[in-house]
PDB file of N, CA and C in Angstrom:
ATOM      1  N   UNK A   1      -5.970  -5.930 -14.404  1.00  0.00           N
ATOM      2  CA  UNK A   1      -6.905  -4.915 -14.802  1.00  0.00           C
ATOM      3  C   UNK A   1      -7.649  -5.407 -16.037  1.00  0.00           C
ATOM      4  N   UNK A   2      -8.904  -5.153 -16.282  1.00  0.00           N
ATOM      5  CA  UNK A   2      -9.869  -5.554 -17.185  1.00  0.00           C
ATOM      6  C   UNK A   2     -10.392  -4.556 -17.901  1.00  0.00           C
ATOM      7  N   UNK A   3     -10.449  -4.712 -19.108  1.00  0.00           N
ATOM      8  CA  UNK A   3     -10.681  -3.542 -19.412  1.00  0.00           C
ATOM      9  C   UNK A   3     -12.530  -3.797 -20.852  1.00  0.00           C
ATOM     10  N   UNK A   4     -13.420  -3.052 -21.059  1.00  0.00           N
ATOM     11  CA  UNK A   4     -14.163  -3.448 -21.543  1.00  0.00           C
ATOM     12  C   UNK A   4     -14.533  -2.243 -22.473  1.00  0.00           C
ATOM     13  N   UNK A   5     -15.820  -2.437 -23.625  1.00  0.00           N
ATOM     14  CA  UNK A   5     -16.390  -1.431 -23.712  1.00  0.00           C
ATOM     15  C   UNK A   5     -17.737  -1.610 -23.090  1.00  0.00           C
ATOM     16  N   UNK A   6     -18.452  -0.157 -22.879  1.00  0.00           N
ATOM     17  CA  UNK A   6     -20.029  -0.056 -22.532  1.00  0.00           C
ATOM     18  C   UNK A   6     -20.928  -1.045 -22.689  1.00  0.00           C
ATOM     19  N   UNK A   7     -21.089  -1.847 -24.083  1.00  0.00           N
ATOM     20  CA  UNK A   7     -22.161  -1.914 -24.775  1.00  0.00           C
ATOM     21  C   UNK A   7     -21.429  -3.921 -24.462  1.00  0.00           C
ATOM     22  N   UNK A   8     -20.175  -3.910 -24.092  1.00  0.00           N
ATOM     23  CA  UNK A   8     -19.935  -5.577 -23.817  1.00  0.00           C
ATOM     24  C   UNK A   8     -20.041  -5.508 -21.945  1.00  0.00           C
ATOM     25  N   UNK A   9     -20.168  -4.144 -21.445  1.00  0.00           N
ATOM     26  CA  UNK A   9     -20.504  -4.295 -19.739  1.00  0.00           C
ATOM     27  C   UNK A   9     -21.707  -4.702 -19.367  1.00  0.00           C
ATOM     28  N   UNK A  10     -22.485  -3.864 -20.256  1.00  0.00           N
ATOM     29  CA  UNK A  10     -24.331  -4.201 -20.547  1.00  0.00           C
ATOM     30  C   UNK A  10     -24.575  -5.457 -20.308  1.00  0.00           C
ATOM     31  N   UNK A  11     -23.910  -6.075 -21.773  1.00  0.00           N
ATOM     32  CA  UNK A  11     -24.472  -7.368 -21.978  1.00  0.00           C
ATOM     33  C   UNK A  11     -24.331  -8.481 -20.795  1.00  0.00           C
ATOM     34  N   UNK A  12     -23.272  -8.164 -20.057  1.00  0.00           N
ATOM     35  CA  UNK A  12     -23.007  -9.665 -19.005  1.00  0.00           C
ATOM     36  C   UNK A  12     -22.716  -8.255 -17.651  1.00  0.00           C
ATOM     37  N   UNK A  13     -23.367  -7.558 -17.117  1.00  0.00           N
ATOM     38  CA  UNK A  13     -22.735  -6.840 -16.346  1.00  0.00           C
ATOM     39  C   UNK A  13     -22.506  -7.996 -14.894  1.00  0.00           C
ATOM     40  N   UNK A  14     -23.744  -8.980 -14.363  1.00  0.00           N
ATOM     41  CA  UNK A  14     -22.756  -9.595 -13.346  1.00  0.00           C
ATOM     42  C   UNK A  14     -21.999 -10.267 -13.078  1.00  0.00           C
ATOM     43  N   UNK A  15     -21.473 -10.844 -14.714  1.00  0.00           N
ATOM     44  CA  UNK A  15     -20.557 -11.224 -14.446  1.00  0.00           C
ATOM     45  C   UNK A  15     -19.294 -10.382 -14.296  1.00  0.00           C
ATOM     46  N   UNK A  16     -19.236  -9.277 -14.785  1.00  0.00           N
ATOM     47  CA  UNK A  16     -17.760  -8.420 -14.635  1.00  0.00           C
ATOM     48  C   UNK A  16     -17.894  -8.129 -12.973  1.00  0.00           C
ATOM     49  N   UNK A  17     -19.502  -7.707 -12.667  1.00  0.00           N
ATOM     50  CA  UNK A  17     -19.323  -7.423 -10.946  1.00  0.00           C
ATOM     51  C   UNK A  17     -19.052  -8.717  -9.920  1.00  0.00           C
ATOM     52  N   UNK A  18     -19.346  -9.738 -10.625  1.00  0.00           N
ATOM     53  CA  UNK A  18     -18.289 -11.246  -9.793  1.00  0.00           C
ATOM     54  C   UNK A  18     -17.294 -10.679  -9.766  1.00  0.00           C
ATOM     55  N   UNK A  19     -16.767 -10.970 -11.149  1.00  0.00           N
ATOM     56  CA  UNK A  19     -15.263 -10.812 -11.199  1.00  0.00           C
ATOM     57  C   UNK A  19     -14.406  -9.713 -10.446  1.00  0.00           C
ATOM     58  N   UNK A  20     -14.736  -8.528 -10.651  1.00  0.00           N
ATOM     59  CA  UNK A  20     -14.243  -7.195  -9.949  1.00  0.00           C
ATOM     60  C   UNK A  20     -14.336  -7.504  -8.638  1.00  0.00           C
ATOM     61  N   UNK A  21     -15.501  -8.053  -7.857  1.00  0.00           N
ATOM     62  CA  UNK A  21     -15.606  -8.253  -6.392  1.00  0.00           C
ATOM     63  C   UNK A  21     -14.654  -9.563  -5.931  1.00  0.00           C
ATOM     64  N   UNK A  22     -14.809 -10.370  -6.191  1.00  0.00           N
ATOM     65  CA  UNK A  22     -14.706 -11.850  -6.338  1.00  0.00           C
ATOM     66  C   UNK A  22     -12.725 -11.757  -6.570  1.00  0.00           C
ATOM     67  N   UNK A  23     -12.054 -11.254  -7.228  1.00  0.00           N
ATOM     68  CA  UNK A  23     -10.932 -11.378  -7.653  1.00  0.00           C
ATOM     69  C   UNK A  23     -10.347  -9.875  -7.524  1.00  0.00           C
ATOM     70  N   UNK A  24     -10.830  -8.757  -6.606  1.00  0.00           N
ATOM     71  CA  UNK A  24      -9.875  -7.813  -6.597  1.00  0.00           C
ATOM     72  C   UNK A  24      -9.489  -7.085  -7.843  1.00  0.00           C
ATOM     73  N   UNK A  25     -10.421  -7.255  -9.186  1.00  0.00           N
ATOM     74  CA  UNK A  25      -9.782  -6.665  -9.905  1.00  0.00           C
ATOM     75  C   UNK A  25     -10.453  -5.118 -10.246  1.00  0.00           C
ATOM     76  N   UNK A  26      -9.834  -4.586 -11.169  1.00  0.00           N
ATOM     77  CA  UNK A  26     -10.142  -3.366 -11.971  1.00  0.00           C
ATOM     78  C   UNK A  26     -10.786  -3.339 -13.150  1.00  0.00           C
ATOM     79  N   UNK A  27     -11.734  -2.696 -13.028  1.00  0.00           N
ATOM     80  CA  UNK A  27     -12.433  -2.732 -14.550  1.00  0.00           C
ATOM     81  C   UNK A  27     -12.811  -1.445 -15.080  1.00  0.00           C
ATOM     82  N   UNK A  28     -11.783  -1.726 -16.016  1.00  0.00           N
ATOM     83  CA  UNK A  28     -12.467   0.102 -16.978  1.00  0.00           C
ATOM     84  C   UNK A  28     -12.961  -0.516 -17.992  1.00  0.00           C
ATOM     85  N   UNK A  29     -14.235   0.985 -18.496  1.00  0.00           N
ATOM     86  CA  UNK A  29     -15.233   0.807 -19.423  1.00  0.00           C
ATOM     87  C   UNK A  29     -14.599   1.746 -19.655  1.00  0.00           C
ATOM     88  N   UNK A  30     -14.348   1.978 -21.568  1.00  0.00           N
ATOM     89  CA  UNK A  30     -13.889   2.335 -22.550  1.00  0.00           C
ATOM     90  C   UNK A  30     -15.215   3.176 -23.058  1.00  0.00           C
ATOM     91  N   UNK A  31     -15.114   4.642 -23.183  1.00  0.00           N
ATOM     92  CA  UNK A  31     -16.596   5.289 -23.638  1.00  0.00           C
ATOM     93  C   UNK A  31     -15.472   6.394 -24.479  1.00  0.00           C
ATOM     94  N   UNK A  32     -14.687   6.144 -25.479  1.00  0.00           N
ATOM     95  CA  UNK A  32     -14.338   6.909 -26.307  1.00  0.00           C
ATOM     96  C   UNK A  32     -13.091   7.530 -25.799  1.00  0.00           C
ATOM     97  N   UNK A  33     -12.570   8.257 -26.686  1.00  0.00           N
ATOM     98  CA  UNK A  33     -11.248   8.277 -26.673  1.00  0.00           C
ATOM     99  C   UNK A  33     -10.870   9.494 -25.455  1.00  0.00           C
ATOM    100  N   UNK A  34     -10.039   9.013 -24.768  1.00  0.00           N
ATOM    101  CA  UNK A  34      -9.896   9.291 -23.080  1.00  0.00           C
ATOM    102  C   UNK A  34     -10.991   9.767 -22.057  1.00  0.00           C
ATOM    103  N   UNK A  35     -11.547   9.288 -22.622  1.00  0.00           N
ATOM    104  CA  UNK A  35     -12.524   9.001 -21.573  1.00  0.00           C
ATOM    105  C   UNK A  35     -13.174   7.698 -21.095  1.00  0.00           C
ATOM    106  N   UNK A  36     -13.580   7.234 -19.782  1.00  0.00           N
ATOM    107  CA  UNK A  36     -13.862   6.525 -19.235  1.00  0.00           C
ATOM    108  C   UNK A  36     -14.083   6.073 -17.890  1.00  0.00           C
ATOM    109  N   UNK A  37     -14.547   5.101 -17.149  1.00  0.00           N
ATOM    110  CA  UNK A  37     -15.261   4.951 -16.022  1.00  0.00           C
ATOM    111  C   UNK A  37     -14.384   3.370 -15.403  1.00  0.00           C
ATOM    112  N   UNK A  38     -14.216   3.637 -14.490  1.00  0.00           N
ATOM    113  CA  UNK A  38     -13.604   2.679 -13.225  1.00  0.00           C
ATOM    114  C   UNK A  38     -14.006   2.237 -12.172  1.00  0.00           C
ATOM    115  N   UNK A  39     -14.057   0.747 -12.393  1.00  0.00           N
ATOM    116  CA  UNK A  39     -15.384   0.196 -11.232  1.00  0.00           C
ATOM    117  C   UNK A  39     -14.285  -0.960 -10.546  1.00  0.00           C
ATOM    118  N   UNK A  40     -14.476  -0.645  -9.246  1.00  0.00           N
ATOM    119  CA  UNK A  40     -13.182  -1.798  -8.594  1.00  0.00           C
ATOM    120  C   UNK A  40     -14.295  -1.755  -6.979  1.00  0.00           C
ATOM    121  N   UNK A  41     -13.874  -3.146  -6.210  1.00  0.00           N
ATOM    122  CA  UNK A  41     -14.595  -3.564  -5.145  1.00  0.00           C
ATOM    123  C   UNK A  41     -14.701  -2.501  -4.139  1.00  0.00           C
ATOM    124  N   UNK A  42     -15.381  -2.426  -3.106  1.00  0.00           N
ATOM    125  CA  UNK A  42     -15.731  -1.361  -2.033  1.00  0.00           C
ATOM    126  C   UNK A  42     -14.393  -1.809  -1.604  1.00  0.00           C
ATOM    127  N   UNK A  43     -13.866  -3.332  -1.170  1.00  0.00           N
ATOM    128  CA  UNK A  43     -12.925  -3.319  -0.460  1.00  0.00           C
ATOM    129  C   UNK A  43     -11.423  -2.617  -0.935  1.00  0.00           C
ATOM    130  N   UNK A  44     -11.583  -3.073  -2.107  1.00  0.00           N
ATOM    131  CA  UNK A  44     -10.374  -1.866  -2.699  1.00  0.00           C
ATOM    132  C   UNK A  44     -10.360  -0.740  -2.780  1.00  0.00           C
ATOM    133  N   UNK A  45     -11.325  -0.027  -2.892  1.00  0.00           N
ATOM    134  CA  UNK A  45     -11.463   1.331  -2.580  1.00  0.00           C
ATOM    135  C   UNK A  45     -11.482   1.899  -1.472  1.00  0.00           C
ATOM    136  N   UNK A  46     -12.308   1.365  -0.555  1.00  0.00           N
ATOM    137  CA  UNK A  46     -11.840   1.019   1.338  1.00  0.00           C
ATOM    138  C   UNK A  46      -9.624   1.258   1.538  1.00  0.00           C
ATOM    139  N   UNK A  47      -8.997   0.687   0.845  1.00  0.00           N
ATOM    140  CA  UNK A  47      -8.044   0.535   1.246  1.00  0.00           C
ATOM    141  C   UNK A  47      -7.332   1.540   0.429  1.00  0.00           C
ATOM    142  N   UNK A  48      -7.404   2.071  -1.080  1.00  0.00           N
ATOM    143  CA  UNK A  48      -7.099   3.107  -1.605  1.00  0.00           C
ATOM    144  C   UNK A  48      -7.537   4.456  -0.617  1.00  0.00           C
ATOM    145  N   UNK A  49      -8.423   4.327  -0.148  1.00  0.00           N
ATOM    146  CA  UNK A  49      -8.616   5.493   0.759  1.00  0.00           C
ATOM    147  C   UNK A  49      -7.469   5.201   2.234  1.00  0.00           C
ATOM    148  N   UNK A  50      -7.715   4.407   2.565  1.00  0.00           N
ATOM    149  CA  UNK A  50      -6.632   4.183   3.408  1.00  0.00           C
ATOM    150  C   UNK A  50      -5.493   4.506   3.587  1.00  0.00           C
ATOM    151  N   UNK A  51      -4.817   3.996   2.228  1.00  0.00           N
ATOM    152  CA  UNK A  51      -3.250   4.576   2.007  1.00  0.00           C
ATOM    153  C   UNK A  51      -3.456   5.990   1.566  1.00  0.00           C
ATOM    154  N   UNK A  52      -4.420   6.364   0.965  1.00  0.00           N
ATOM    155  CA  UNK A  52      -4.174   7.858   0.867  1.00  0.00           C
ATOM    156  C   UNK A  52      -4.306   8.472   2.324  1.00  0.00           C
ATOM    157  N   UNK A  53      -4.911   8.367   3.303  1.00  0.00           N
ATOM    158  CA  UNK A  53      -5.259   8.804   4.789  1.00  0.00           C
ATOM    159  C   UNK A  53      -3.260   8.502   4.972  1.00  0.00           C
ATOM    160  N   UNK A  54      -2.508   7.406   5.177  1.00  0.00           N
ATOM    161  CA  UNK A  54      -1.584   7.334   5.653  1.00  0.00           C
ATOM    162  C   UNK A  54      -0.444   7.789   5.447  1.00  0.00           C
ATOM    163  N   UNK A  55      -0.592   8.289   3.880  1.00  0.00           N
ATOM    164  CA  UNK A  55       0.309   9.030   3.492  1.00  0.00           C
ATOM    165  C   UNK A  55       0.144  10.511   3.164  1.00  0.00           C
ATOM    166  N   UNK A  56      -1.205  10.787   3.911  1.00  0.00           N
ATOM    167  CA  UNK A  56      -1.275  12.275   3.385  1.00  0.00           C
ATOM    168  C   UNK A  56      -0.220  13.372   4.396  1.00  0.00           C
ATOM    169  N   UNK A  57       0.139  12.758   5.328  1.00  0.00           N
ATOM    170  CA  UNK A  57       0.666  13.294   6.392  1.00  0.00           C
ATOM    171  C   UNK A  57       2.375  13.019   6.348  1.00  0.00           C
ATOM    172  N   UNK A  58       3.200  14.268   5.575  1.00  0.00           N
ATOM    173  CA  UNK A  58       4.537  13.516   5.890  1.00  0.00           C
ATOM    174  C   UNK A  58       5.107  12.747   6.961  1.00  0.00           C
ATOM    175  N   UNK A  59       4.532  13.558   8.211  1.00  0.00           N
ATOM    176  CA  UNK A  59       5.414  12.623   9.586  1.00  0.00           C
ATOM    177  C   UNK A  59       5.035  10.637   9.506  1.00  0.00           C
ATOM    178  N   UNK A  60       3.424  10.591   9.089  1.00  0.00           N
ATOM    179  CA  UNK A  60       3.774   9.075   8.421  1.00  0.00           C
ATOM    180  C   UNK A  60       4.007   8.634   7.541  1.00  0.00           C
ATOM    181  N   UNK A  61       4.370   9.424   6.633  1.00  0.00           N
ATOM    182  CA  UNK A  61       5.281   8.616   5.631  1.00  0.00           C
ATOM    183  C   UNK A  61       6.517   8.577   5.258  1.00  0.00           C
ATOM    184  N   UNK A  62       7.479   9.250   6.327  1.00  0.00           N
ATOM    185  CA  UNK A  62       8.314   9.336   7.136  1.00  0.00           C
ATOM    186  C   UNK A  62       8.588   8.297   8.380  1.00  0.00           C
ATOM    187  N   UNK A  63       7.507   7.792   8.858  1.00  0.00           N
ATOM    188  CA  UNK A  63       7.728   6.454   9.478  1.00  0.00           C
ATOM    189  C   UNK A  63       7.453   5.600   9.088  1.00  0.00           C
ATOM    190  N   UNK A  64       6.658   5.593   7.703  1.00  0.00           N
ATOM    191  CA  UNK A  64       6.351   4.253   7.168  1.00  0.00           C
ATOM    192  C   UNK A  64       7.742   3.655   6.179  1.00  0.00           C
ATOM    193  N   UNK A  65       8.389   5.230   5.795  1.00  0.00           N
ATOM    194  CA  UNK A  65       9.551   4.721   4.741  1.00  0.00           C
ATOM    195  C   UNK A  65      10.917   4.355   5.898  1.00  0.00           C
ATOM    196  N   UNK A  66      11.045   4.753   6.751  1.00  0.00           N
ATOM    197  CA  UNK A  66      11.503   4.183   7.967  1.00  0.00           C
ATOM    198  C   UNK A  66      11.625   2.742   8.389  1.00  0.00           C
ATOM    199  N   UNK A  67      10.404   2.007   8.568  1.00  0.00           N
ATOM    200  CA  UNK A  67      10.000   1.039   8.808  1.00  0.00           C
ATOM    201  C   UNK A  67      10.533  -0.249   7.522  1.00  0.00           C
ATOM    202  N   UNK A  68      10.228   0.238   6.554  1.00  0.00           N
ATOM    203  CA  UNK A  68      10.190  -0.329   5.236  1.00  0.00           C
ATOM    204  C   UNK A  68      12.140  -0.277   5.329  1.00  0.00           C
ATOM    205  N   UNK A  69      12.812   0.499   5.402  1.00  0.00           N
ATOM    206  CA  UNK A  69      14.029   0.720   5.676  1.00  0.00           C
ATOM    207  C   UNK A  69      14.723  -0.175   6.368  1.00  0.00           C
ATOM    208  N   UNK A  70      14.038  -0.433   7.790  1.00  0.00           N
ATOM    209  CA  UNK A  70      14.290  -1.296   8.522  1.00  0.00           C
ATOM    210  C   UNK A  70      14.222  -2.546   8.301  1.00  0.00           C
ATOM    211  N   UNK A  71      13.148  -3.076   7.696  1.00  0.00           N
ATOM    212  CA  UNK A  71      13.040  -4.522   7.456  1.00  0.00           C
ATOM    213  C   UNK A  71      14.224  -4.707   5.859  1.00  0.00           C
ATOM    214  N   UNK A  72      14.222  -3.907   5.299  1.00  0.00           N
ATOM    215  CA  UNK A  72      15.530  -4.167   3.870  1.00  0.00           C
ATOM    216  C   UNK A  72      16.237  -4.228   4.816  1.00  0.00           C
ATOM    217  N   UNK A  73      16.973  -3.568   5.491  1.00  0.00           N
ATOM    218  CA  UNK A  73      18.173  -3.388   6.004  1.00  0.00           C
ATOM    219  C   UNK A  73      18.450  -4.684   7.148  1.00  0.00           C
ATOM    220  N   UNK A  74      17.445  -5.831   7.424  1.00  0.00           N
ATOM    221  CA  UNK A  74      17.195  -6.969   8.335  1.00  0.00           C
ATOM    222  C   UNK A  74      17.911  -6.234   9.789  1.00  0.00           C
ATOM    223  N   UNK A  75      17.333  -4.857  10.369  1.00  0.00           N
ATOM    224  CA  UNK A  75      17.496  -4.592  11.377  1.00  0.00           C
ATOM    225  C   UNK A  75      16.061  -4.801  12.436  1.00  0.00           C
ATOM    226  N   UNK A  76      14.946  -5.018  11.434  1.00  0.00           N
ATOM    227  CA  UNK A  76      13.115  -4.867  11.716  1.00  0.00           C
ATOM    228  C   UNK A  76      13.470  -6.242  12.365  1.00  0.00           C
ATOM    229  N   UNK A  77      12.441  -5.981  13.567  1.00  0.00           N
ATOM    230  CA  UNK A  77      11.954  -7.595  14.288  1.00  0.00           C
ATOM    231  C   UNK A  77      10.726  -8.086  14.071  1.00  0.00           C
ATOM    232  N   UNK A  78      10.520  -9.326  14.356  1.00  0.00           N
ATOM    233  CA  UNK A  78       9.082  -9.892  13.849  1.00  0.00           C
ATOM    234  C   UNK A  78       8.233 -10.167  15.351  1.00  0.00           C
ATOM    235  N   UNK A  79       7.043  -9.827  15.051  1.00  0.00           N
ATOM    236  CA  UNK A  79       5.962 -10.504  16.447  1.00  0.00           C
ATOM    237  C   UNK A  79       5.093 -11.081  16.014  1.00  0.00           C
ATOM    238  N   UNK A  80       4.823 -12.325  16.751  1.00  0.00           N
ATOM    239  CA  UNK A  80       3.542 -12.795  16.410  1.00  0.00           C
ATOM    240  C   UNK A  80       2.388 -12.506  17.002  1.00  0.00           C
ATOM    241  N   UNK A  81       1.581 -12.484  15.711  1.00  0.00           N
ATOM    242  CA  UNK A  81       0.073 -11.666  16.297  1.00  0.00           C
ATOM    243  C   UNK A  81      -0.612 -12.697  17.231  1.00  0.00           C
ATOM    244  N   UNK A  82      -1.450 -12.134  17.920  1.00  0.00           N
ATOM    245  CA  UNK A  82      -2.388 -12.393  18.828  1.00  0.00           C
ATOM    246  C   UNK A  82      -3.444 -13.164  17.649  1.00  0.00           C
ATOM    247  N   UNK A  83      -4.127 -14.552  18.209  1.00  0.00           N
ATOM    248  CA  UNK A  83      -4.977 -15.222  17.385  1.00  0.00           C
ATOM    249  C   UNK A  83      -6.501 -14.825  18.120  1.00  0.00           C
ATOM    250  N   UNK A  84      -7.224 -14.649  17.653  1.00  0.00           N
ATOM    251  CA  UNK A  84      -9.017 -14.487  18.176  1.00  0.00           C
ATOM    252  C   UNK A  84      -9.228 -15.517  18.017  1.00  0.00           C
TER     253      UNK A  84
END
Protein backbone atom coordinates (compact mmCIF):
# COMPACT_ATOMS: atom_id res chain seq x y z
CA UNK A 1 0.00 0.00 0.00
CA UNK A 2 1.23 3.53 -0.94
CA UNK A 3 0.37 6.07 0.63
CA UNK A 4 0.77 9.97 -0.51
CA UNK A 5 -0.32 13.47 0.04
CA UNK A 6 -2.58 15.56 -2.62
CA UNK A 7 -0.22 18.12 -3.57
CA UNK A 8 2.88 15.05 -4.09
CA UNK A 9 -0.19 13.02 -6.34
CA UNK A 10 -0.44 16.27 -8.50
CA UNK A 11 2.98 16.58 -9.07
CA UNK A 12 3.85 13.01 -10.74
CA UNK A 13 0.19 11.70 -10.94
CA UNK A 14 1.24 9.05 -13.85
CA UNK A 15 3.48 7.86 -12.34
CA UNK A 16 1.49 6.69 -9.12
CA UNK A 17 -1.29 5.55 -11.96
CA UNK A 18 1.69 3.14 -13.49
CA UNK A 19 2.38 2.06 -10.38
CA UNK A 20 -1.23 1.36 -8.90
CA UNK A 21 -2.11 -0.32 -12.37
CA UNK A 22 1.15 -1.84 -13.26
CA UNK A 23 1.86 -3.50 -9.66
CA UNK A 24 -1.61 -4.10 -8.07
CA UNK A 25 -1.10 -1.68 -5.59
CA UNK A 26 -3.10 0.74 -3.27
CA UNK A 27 -2.80 4.23 -3.10
CA UNK A 28 -4.19 6.56 -0.53
CA UNK A 29 -4.08 10.31 -0.74
CA UNK A 30 -3.81 11.82 2.66
CA UNK A 31 -6.29 15.15 2.63
CA UNK A 32 -6.18 15.74 6.44
CA UNK A 33 -6.79 14.14 9.37
CA UNK A 34 -9.13 11.02 8.63
CA UNK A 35 -9.93 11.78 5.80
CA UNK A 36 -9.00 10.57 2.47
CA UNK A 37 -9.28 9.02 -1.03
CA UNK A 38 -8.33 5.45 -2.45
CA UNK A 39 -7.30 4.77 -5.89
CA UNK A 40 -6.45 0.98 -6.72
CA UNK A 41 -6.66 -0.76 -10.45
CA UNK A 42 -10.18 -1.53 -12.15
CA UNK A 43 -8.78 -5.02 -11.93
CA UNK A 44 -8.68 -4.96 -8.23
CA UNK A 45 -11.70 -3.52 -7.74
CA UNK A 46 -13.26 -5.96 -10.42
CA UNK A 47 -12.27 -8.68 -7.92
CA UNK A 48 -13.10 -6.82 -4.53
CA UNK A 49 -16.48 -6.78 -5.98
CA UNK A 50 -16.26 -10.26 -6.69
CA UNK A 51 -15.50 -11.60 -3.35
CA UNK A 52 -17.99 -9.41 -1.97
CA UNK A 53 -20.76 -11.06 -4.63
CA UNK A 54 -19.35 -14.57 -3.18
CA UNK A 55 -19.59 -14.04 0.11
CA UNK A 56 -22.62 -12.09 0.41
CA UNK A 57 -24.61 -15.23 0.43
CA UNK A 58 -24.04 -17.56 3.51
CA UNK A 59 -24.82 -20.87 1.60
CA UNK A 60 -21.40 -19.78 -0.34
CA UNK A 61 -19.51 -19.07 2.16
CA UNK A 62 -20.41 -22.04 3.69
CA UNK A 63 -19.02 -23.88 0.72
CA UNK A 64 -16.23 -21.89 0.20
CA UNK A 65 -15.09 -22.40 4.04
CA UNK A 66 -15.81 -26.06 3.30
CA UNK A 67 -13.64 -26.31 0.45
CA UNK A 68 -10.78 -24.37 2.11
CA UNK A 69 -11.37 -27.12 4.96
CA UNK A 70 -10.86 -29.69 2.65
CA UNK A 71 -7.71 -28.86 1.06
CA UNK A 72 -6.04 -28.12 5.04
CA UNK A 73 -7.33 -31.22 5.96
CA UNK A 74 -5.38 -32.95 2.43
CA UNK A 75 -8.82 -34.64 1.85
CA UNK A 76 -9.34 -31.85 -1.52
CA UNK A 77 -8.28 -33.41 -4.96
CA UNK A 78 -6.46 -31.64 -7.66
CA UNK A 79 -7.54 -31.33 -11.61
CA UNK A 80 -5.85 -30.15 -14.22
CA UNK A 81 -7.27 -27.37 -16.11
CA UNK A 82 -8.13 -27.51 -19.61
CA UNK A 83 -5.35 -25.39 -21.74
CA UNK A 84 -6.92 -22.91 -24.72
Amino acid sequence: MLTTTLSDFRKDIKRYFDTVTQNFETLIINRGKDNGVVIMSLAEYNSLLATQHELSSKENARRLDSAIEKLNSEKGSSKNLLEE
